[in-house]
Protein backbone atom coordinates (compact mmCIF):
# COMPACT_ATOMS: atom_id res chain seq x y z
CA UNK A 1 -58.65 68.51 11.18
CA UNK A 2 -60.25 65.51 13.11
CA UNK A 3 -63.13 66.50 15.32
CA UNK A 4 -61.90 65.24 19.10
CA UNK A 5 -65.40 65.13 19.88
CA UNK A 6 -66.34 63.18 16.79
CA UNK A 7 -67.30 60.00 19.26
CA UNK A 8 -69.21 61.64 21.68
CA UNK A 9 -73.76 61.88 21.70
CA UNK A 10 -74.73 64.57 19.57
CA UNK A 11 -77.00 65.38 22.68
CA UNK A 12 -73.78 66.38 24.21
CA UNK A 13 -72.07 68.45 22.04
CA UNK A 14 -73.78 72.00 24.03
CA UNK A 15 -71.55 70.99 27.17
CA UNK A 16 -67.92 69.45 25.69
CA UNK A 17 -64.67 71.07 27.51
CA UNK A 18 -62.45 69.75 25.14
CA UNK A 19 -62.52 72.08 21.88
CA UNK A 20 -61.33 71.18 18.43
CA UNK A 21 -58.05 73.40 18.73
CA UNK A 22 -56.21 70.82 16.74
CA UNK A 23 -53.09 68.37 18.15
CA UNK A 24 -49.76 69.41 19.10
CA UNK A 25 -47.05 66.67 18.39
CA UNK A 26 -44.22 65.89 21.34
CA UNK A 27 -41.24 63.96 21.62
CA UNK A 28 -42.04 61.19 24.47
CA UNK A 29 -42.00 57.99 26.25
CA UNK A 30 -43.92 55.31 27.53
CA UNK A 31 -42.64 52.95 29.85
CA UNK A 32 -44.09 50.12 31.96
CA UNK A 33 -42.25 47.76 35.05
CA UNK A 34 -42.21 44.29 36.16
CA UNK A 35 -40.49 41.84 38.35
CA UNK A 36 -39.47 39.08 37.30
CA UNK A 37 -39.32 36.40 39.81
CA UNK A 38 -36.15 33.84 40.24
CA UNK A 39 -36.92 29.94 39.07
CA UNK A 40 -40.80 31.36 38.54
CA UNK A 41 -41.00 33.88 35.65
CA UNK A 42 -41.92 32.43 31.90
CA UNK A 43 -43.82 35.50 30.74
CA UNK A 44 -44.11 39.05 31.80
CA UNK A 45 -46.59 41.25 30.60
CA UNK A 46 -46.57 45.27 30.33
CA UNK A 47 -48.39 48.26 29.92
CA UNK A 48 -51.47 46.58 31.60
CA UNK A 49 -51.51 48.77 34.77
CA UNK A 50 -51.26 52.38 36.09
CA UNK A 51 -49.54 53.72 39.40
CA UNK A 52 -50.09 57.19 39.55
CA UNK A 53 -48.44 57.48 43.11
CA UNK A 54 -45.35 55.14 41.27
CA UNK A 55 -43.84 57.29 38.47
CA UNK A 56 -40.38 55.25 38.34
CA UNK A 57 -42.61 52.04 37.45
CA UNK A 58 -45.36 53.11 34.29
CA UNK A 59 -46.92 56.52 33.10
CA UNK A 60 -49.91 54.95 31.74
CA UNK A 61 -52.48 56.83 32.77
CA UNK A 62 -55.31 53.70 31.78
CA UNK A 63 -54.40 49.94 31.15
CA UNK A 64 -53.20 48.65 27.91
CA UNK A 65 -54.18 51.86 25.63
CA UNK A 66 -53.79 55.48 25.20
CA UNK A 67 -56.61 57.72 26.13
CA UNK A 68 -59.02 59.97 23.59
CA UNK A 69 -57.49 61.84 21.70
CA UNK A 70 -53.30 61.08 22.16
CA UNK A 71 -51.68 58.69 19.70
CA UNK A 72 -48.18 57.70 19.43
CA UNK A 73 -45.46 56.84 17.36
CA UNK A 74 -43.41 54.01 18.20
CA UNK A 75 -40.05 54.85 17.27
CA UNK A 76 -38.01 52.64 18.99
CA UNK A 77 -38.21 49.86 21.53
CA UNK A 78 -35.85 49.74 25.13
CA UNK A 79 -35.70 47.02 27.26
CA UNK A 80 -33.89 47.97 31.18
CA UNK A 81 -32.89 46.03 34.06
CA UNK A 82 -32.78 47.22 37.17
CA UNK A 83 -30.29 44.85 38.37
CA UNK A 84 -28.04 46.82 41.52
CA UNK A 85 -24.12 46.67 41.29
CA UNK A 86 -23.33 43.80 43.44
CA UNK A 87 -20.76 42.08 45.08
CA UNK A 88 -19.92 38.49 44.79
CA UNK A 89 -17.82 35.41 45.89
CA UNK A 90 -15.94 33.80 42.93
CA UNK A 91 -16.32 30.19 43.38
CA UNK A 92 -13.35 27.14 42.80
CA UNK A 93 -14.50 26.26 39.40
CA UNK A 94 -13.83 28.98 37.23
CA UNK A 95 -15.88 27.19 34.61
CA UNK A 96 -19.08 27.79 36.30
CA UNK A 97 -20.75 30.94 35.27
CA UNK A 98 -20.57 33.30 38.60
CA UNK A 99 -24.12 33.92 40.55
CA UNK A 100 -24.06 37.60 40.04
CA UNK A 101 -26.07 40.50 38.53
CA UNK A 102 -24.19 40.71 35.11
CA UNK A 103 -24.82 36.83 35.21
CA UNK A 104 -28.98 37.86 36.14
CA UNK A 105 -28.87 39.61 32.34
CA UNK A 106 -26.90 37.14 30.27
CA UNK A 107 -29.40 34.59 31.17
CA UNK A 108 -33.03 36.80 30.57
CA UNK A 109 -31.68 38.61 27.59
CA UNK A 110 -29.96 35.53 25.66
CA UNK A 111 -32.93 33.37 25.97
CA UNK A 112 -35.90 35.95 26.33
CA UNK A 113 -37.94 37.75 23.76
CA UNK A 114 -40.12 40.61 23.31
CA UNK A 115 -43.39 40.42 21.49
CA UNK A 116 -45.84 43.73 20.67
CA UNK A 117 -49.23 43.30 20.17
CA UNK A 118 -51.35 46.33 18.51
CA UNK A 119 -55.25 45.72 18.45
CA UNK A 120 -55.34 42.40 16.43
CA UNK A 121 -52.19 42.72 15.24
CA UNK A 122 -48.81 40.91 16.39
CA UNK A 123 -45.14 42.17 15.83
CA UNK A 124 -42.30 40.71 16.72
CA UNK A 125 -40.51 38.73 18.46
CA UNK A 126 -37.58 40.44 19.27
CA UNK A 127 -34.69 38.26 20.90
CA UNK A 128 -34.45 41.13 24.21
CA UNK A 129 -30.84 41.00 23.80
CA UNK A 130 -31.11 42.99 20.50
CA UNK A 131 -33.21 46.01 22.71
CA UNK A 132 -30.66 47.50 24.67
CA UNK A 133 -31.12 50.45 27.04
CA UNK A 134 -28.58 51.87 25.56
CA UNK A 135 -27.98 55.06 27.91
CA UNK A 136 -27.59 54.13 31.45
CA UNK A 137 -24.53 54.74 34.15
CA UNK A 138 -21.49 53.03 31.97
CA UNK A 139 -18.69 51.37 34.26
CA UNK A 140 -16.21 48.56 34.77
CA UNK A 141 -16.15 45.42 36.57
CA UNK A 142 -13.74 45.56 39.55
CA UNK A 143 -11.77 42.80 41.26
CA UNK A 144 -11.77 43.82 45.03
CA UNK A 145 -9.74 40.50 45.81
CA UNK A 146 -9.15 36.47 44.66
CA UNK A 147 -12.11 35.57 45.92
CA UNK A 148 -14.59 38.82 45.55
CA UNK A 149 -15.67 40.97 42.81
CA UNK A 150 -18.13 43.76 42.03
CA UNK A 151 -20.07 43.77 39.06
CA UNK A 152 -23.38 44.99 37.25
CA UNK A 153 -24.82 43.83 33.85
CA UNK A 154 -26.95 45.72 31.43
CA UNK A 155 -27.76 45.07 27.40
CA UNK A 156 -25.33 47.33 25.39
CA UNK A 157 -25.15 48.93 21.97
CA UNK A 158 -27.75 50.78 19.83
CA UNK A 159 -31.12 51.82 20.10
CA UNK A 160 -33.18 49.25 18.27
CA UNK A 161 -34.95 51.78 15.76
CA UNK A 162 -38.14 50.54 14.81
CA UNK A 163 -38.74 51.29 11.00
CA UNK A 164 -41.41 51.52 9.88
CA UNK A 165 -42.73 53.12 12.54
CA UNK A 166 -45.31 51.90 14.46
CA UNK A 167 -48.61 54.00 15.33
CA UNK A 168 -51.21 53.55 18.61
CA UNK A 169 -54.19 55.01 17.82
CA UNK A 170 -56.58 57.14 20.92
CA UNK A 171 -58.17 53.84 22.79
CA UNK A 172 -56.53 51.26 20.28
CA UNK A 173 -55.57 48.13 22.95
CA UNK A 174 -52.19 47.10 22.81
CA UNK A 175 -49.71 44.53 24.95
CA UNK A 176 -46.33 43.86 25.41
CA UNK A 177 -45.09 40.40 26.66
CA UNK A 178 -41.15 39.31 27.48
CA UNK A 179 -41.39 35.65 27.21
CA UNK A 180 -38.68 32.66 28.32
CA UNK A 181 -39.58 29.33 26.19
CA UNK A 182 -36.99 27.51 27.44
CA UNK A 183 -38.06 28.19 30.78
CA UNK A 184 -37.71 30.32 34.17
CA UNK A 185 -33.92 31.15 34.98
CA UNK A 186 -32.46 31.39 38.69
CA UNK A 187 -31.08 34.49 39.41
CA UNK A 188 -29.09 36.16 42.24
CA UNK A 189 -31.32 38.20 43.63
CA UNK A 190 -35.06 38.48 43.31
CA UNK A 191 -37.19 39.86 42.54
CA UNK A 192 -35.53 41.91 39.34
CA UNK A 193 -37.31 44.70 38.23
CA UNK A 194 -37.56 45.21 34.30
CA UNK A 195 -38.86 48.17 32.11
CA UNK A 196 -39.83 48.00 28.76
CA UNK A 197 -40.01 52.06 27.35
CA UNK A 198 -40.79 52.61 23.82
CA UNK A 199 -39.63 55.99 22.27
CA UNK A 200 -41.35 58.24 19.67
CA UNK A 201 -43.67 60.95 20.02
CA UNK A 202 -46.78 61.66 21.32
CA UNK A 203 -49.94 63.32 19.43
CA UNK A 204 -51.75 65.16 21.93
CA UNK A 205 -54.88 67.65 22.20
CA UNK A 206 -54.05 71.75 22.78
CA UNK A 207 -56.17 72.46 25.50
């Protein structure tokens, strides 16, 4: 068994709180947001804040690493967009892609890509639209009339399981970027809101 308080001054051993009861291993997520930000965006990058009064946004609890002692197993990589259901006004030239939300996700998930770094390592890149979300409200694009529609977009299909695994170790830095080479799109509304989650689980102590 690893001693937790291996890193600690031996001076301070007499007064730890934390006591070498072993790790417990639990399914979990971690998940950070950004907006991205219409004819601006080229690069976002993640996990490099907390919000503790913000839940919906990040549950990192310190910027870009895990604290002493939790670990985690990457098991699979998400990428979400919080685009809203919208309605829009189909133009005269049908061969001009429609300004809408579905439109908002073609164009940042064709042309963007994820990259992972892990201490002085890099992974990736990932083209994003190969990291759906994968569960999220499923529904169909309705015509309200000739010249209106309703819509939403999202990435579909399966999980992107990440094999082999990858492995954060307690106070290891880390950083995700999504990245447009080819440039900053223009979207219909703005900003857009985007959440990159990975899945796995989480090694933490038994207090």
């Amino acid at each position: 068994m690893d001693n937790i308080n291996a890193t600690i001054p031996g001076e301070w051993h007499d007064y730890v709180t934390q006591k070498d009861l072993g790790l417990e291993v639990v399914p979990s997520v971690l998940y950070s947001t950004k907006d991205y930000v219409s004819t601006v965006t080229t690069l976002l990058p993640f996990f490099d804040f907390v919000n503790a009064a913000r839940l919906d946004l990040t549950n990192m609890v310190q910027p870009s690493m895990l604290p002493q002692p939790e670990s985690m197993l990457i098991q699979g990589i998400r990428v979400f967009f919080k685009t809203p259901f919208q309605s829009d006004i189909i133009g005269a030239a049908g061969s001009i892609p429609l300004v809408s939300g579905y439109n908002d996700v073609v164009q940042l998930s064709k042309d963007g890509i994820l990259k992972l770094t892990i201490g002085n390592k890099k992974y990736g890149p990932w083209p994003l639209w190969t990291l759906p979300a994968a569960t999220y409200v499923q529904g169909n694009v309705a015509t309200g009339s000739p010249t209106s529609s309703m819509d939403y977009g999202q990435i579909g299909g399966m999980i992107y399981s990440l094999f082999p695994n990858l492995m954060i170790s307690p106070l290891q830095q880390f950083s995700v970027t999504l990245e447009w080479p080819a440039g900053a799109k223009t979207l219909s509304a703005t900003p857009l809101p985007i959440q990159v989650l990975f899945d796995g689980q989480l090694a933490r102590s038994v207090q």
